[in-house]
C-alpha atoms as a PDB file:
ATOM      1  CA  UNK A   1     -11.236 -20.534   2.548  1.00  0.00           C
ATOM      2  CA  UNK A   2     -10.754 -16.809   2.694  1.00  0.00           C
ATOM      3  CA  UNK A   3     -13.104 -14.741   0.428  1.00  0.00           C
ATOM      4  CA  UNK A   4     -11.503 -11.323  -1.040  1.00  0.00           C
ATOM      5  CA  UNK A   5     -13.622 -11.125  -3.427  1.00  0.00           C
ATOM      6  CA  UNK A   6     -16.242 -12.566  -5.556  1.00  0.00           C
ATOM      7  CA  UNK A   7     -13.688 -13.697  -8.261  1.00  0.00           C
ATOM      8  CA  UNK A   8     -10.713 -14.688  -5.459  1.00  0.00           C
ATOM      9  CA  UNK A   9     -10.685 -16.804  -2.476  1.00  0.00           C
ATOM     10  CA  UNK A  10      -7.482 -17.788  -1.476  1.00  0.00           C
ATOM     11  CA  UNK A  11      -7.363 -21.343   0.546  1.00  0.00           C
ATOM     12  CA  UNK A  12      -6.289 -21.938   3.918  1.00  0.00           C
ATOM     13  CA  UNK A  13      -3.790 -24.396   3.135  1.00  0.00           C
ATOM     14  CA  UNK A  14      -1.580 -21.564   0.911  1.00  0.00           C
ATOM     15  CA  UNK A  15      -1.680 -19.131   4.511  1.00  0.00           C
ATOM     16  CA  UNK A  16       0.809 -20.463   6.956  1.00  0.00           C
ATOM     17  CA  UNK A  17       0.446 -18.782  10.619  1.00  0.00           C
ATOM     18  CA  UNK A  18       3.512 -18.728  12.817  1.00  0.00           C
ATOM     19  CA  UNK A  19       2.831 -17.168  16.588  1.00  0.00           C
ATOM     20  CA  UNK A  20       5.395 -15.280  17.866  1.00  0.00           C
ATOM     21  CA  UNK A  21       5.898 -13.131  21.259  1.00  0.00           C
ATOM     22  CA  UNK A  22       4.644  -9.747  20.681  1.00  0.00           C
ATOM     23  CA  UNK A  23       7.051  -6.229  21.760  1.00  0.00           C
ATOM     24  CA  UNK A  24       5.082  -3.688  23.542  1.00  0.00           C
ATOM     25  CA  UNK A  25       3.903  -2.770  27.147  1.00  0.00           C
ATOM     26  CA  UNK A  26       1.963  -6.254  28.132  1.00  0.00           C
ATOM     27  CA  UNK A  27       3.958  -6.996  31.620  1.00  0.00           C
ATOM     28  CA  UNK A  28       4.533 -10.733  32.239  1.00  0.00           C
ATOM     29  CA  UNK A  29       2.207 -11.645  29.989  1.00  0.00           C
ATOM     30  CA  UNK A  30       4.093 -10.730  27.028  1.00  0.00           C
ATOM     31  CA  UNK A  31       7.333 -12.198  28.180  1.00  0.00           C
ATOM     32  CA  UNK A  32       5.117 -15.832  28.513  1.00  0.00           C
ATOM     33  CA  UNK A  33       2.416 -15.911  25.624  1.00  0.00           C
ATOM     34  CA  UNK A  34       3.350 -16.090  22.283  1.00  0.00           C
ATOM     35  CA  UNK A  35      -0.049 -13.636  20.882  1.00  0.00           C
ATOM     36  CA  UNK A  36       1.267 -11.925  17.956  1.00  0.00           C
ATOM     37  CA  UNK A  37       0.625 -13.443  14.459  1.00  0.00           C
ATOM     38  CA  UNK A  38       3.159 -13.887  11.385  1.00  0.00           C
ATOM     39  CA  UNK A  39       1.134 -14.465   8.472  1.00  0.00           C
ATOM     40  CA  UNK A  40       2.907 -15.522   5.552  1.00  0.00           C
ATOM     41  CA  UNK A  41       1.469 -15.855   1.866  1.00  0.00           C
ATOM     42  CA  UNK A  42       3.184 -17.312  -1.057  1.00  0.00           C
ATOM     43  CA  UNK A  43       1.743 -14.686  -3.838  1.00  0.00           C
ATOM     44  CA  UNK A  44       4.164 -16.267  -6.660  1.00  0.00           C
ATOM     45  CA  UNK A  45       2.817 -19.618  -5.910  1.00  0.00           C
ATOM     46  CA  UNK A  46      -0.736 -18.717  -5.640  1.00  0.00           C
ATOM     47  CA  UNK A  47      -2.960 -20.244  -7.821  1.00  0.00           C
ATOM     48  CA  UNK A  48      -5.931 -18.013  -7.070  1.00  0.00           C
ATOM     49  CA  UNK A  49      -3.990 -14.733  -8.549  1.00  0.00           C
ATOM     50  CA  UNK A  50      -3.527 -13.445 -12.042  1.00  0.00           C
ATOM     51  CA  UNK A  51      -0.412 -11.932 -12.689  1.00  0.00           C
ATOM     52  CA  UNK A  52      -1.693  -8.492 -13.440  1.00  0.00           C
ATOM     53  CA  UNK A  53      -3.019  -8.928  -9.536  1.00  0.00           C
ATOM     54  CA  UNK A  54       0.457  -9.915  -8.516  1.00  0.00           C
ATOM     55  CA  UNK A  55       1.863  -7.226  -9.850  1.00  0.00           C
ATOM     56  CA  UNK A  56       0.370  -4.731  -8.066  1.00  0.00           C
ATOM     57  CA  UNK A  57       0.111  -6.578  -4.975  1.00  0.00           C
ATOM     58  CA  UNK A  58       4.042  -6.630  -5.041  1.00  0.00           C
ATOM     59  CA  UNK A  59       3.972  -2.989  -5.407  1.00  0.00           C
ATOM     60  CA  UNK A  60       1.377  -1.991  -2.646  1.00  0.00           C
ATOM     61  CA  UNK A  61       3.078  -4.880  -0.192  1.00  0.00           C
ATOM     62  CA  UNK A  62       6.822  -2.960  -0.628  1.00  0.00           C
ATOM     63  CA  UNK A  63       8.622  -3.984   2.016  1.00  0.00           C
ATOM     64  CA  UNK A  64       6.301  -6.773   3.689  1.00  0.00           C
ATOM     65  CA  UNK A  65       7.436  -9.084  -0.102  1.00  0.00           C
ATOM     66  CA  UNK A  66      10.482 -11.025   0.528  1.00  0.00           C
ATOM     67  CA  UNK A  67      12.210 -11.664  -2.678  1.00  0.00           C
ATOM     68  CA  UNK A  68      10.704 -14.976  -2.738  1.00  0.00           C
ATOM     69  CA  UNK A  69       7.292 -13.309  -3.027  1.00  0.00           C
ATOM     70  CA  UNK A  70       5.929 -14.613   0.030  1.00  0.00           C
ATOM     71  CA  UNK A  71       3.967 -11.590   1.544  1.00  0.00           C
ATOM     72  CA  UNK A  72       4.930 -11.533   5.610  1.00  0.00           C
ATOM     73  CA  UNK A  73       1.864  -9.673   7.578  1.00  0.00           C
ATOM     74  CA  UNK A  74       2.414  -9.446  11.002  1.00  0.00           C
ATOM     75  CA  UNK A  75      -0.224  -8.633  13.605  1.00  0.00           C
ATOM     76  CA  UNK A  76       0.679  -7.804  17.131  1.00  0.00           C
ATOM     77  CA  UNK A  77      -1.835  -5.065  17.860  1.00  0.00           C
ATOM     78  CA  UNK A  78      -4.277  -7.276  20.354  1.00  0.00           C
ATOM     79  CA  UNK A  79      -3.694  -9.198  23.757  1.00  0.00           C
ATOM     80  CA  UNK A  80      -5.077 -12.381  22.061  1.00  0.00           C
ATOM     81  CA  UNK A  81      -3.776 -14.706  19.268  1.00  0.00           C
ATOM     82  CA  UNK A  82      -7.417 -15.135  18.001  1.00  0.00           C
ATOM     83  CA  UNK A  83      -7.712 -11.606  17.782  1.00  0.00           C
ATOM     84  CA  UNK A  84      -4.359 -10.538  15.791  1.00  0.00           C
ATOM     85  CA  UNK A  85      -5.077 -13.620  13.899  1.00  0.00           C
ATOM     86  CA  UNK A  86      -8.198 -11.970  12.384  1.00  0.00           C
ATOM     87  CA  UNK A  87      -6.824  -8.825  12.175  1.00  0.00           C
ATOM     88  CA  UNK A  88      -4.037 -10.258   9.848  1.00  0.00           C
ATOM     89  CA  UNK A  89      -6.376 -12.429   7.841  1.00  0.00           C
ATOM     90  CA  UNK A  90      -8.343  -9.309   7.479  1.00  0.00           C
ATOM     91  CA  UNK A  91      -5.066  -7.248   6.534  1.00  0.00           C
ATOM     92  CA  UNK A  92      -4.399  -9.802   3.928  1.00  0.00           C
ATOM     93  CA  UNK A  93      -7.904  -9.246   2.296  1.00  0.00           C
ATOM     94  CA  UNK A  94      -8.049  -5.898   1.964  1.00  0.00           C
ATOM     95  CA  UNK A  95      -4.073  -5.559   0.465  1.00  0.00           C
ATOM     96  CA  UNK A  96      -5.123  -8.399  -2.319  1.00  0.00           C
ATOM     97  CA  UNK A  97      -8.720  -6.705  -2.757  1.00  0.00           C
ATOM     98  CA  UNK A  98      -6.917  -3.424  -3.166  1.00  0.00           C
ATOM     99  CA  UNK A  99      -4.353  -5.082  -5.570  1.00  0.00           C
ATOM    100  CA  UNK A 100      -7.286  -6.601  -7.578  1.00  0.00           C
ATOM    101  CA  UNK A 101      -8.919  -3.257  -8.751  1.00  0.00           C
ATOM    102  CA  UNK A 102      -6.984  -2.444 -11.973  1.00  0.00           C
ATOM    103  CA  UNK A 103      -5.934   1.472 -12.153  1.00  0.00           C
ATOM    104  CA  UNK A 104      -7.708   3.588 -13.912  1.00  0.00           C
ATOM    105  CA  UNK A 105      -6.051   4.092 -17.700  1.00  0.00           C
ATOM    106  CA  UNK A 106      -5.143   7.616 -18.101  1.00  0.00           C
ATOM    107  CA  UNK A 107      -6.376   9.741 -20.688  1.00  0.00           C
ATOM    108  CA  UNK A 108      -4.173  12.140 -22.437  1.00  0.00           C
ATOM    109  CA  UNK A 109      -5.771  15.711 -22.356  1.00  0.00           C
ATOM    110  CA  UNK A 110      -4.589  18.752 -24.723  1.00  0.00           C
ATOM    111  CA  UNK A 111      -4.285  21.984 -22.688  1.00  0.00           C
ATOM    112  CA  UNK A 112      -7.670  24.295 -23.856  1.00  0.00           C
ATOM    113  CA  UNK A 113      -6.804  27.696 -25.571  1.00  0.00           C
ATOM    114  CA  UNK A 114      -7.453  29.870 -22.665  1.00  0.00           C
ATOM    115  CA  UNK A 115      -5.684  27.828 -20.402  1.00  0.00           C
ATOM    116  CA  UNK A 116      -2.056  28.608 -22.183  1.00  0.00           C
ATOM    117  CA  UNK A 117      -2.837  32.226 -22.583  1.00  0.00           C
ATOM    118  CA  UNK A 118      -3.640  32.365 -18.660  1.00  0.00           C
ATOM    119  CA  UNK A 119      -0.490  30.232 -18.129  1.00  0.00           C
ATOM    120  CA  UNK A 120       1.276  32.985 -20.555  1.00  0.00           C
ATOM    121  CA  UNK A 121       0.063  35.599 -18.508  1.00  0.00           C
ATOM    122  CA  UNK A 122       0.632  34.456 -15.612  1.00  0.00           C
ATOM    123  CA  UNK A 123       4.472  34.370 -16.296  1.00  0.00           C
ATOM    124  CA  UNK A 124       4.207  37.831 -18.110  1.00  0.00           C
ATOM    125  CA  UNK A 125       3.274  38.974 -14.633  1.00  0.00           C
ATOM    126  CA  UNK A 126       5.922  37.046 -12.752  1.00  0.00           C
ATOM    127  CA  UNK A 127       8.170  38.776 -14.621  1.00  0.00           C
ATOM    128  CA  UNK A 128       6.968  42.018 -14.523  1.00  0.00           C
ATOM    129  CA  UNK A 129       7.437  41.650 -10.796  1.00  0.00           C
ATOM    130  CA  UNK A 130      10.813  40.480 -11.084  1.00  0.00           C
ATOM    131  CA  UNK A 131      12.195  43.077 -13.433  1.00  0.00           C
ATOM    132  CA  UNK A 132      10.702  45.983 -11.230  1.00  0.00           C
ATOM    133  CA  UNK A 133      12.798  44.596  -8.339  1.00  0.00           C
ATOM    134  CA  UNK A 134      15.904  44.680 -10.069  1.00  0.00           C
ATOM    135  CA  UNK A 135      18.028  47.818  -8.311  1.00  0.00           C
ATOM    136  CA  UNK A 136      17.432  50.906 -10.006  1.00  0.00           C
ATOM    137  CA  UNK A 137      20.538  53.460 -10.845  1.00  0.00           C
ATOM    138  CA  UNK A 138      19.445  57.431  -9.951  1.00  0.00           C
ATOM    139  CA  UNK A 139      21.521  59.580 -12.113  1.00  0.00           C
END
């Protein structure tokens, strides 16, 4: 069970781990062992998201959702498959936790009195500037 927060925990059964050969300087080693983690999470199927969450975990994950909505982290950043395997469990958890705050709702504003006669001024000035760089004519 992987705890993201105190509301979600998403089981191990719904993570499926696939080690691959990592890229990268590593010598032989990297050409033999297969250290680098493919983490794969089926967010559509997920019983332990709301939609709202999903939502916004689509958005943040861009590129890393397949159109299937299975959410592909992949960790090649250590010399052992313990290691990236952490590191993309740990990935996972903080993209979902992040997903799970909801945004702030904005709150419309009306521009104060003073700050449209500064903004007025402002482009009273600008173009006071502008019009005394036009070319002049001498007669």
């Amino acid at each position: 069970m992987l705890k993201v927060t105190s509301r979600i925990s998403i089981d191990d059964a719904e993570l499926e781990e696939r080690f691959i050969r990592a890229s990268g300087p590593g010598g032989q080693n990297v050409n033999k062992v297969s250290t680098a983690v493919e983490l794969r999470f089926n967010v559509a199927a997920s019983p332990a998201l709301s939609e709202p969450i999903r939502k916004r975990l689509q958005q943040l994950a861009g590129r890393r959702m397949t159109d299937e909505g299975i959410l592909v982290i992949r960790s090649d950043r250590f010399r052992t498959q313990e290691r990236n395997r952490e590191d993309a469990r740990e990935r996972l958890v903080e993209l979902v936790a992040e997903a799970a705050v909801p945004p702030k709702p904005r709150i419309k504003t009306r521009p104060t009195l003073a700050s449209k006669k500064r903004r007025l001024d402002a482009k009273t000035r600008r173009g006071e500037v502008k019009r005394n760089r036009a070319a002049r004519t001498f007669d």
